[in-house]
Structure formats: C-alpha cells, structure tokens
Protein backbone atom coordinates (compact mmCIF):
# COMPACT_ATOMS: atom_id res chain seq x y z
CA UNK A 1 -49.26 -63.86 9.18
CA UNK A 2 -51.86 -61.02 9.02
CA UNK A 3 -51.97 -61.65 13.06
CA UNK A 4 -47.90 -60.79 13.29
CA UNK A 5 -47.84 -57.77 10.61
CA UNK A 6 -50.85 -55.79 12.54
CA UNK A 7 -49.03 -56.61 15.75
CA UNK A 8 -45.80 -55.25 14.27
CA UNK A 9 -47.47 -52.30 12.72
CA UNK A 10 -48.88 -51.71 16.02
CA UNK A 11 -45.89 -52.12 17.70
CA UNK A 12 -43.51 -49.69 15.56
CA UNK A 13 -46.56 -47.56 15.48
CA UNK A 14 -46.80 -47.37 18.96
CA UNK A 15 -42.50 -47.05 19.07
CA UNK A 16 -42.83 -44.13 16.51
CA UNK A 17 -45.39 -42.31 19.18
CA UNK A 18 -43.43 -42.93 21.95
CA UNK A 19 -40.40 -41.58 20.77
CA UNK A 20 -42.03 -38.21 18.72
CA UNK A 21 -42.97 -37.62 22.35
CA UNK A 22 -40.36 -37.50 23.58
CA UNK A 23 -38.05 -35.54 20.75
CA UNK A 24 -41.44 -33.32 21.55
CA UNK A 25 -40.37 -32.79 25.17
CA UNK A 26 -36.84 -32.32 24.28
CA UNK A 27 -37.15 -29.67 21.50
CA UNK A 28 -39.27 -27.73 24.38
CA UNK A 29 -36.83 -28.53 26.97
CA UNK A 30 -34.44 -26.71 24.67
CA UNK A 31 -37.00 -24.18 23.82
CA UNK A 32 -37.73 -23.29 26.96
CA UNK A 33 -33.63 -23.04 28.07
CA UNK A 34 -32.44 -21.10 24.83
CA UNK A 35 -35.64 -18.39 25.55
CA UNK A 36 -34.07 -18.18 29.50
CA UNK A 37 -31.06 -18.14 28.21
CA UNK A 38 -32.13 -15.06 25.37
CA UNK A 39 -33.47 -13.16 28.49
CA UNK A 40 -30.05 -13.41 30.69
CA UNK A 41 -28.01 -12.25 27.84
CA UNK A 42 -30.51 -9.60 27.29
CA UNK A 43 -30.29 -8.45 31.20
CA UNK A 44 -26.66 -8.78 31.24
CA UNK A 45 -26.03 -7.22 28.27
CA UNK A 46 -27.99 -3.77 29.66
CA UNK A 47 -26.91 -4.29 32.99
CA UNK A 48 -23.22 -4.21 31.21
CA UNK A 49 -24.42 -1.00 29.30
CA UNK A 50 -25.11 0.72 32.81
CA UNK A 51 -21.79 -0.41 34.39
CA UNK A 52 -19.98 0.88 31.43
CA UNK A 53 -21.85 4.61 31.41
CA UNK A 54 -20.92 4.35 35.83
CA UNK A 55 -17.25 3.47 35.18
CA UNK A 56 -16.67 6.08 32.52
CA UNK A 57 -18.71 8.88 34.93
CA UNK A 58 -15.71 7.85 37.78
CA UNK A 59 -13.28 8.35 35.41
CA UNK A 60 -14.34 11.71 34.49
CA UNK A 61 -14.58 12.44 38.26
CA UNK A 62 -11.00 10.94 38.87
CA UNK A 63 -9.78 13.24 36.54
CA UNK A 64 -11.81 15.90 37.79
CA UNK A 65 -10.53 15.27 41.44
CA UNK A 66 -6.92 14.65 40.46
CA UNK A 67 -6.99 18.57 38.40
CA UNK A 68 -8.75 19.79 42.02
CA UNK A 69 -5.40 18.13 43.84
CA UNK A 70 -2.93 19.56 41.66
CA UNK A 71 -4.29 22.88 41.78
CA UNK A 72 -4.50 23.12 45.44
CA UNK A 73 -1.12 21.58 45.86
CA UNK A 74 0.41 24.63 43.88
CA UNK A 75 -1.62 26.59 45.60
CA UNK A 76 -0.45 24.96 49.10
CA UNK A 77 3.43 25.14 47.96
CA UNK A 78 2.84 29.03 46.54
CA UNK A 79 1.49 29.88 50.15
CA UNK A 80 4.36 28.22 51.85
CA UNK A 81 6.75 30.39 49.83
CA UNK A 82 4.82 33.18 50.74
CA UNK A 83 4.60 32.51 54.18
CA UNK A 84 8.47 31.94 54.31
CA UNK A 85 9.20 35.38 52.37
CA UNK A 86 6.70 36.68 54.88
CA UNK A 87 8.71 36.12 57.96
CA UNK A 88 9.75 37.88 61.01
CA UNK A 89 12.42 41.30 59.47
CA UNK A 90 15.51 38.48 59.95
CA UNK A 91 13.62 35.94 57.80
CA UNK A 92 12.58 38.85 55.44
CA UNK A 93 16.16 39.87 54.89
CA UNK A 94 17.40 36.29 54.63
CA UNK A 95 14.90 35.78 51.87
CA UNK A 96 15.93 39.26 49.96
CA UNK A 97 19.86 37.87 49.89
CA UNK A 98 18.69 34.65 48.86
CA UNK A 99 16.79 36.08 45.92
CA UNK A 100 19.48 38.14 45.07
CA UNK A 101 21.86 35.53 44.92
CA UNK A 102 19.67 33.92 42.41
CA UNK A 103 18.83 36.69 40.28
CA UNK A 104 22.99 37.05 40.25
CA UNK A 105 23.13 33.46 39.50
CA UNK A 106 20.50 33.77 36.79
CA UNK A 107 22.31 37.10 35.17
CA UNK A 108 25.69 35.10 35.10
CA UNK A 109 23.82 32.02 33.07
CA UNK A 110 22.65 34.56 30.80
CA UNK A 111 25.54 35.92 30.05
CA UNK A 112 27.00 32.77 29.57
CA UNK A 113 24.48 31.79 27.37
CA UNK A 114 25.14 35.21 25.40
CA UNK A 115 28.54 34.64 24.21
C-alpha cells in the first residue's frame, strides 16, 4: 500500500509539474502577444496622431486654394467686362447705350420702389 501511495504521489506530483509548465508557457505566450500587441496600438495610435495633424494642414490649404480661385475668377470676369467696355469706338458706344439703358432701368425701379 505504501508502494501504490508514493507511486501516486509521484505520479500527480509529476502531473502537477507538467501542467504548471505549461500554464507557465501559456501565461508568457500571452505575455509576450499582449506586450506586441501594447506596442502596435502605441505606433498606430501616433502614426494616427500624424495623419490627423496632415489631413487638417490639406484642409487649411483647400481652403486656402479655393479663396485663391474665387478671387482670381472675379478678377478674370472683372477683366472680361473691362475688356468688352474697352472695345473698338462701335463696341465702346454699344456698351455706353447699354449702360444707359440700365441706369434708366434702375431709376424706373427706384421710383417704383418710392411710391
């Protein structure tokens, strides 16, 4: 009887080592995967901080660019006018009836507007 309770003290002994081992391994399996997995969120949460700072930069410079446009637009349409009213004498005295037909217009809607 002594024989069979050494043997299975031995046994569960050698069971308990066996398997604290491996739980051993396991836990620094784990370890080793949750500290990777600390660093990658740690990269990607910087790298995410730099993206962020570069998108809002391009915005600024998208709003920048699209002020830029719409002032050089005007001044494109302002220097088409100018260059129409500019004309040959025929175009200039074209342009003088036309803009005395609106200031005419113009008077009557004021009047209009008076009474």
């Amino acid at each position: 009887m002594l024989y069979w309770f050494t043997n299975t003290n031995f046994v569960l002994h050698s069971l308990y080592s066996y398997y604290m081992n491996k739980i051993t391994e396991v836990v620094n399996i784990v370890e080793q995967k949750l500290k990777k997995l600390l660093e990658n969120y740690t990269f990607l949460k910087e790298e995410n901080e730099i993206l962020l700072s570069k998108i809002s930069g391009l915005e600024n410079q998208i709003v920048k660019n699209e002020q830029l446009y719409n002032e050089l637009n005007q001044k494109h349409t302002s220097l088409k006018i100018a260059k129409t009213i500019e004309g040959s004498k025929e175009d200039r005295r074209e342009s003088k009836l036309k803009i005395n037909a609106l200031i005419r217009e113009v008077d009557v809607c004021i009047k209009q507007l008076s009474e």
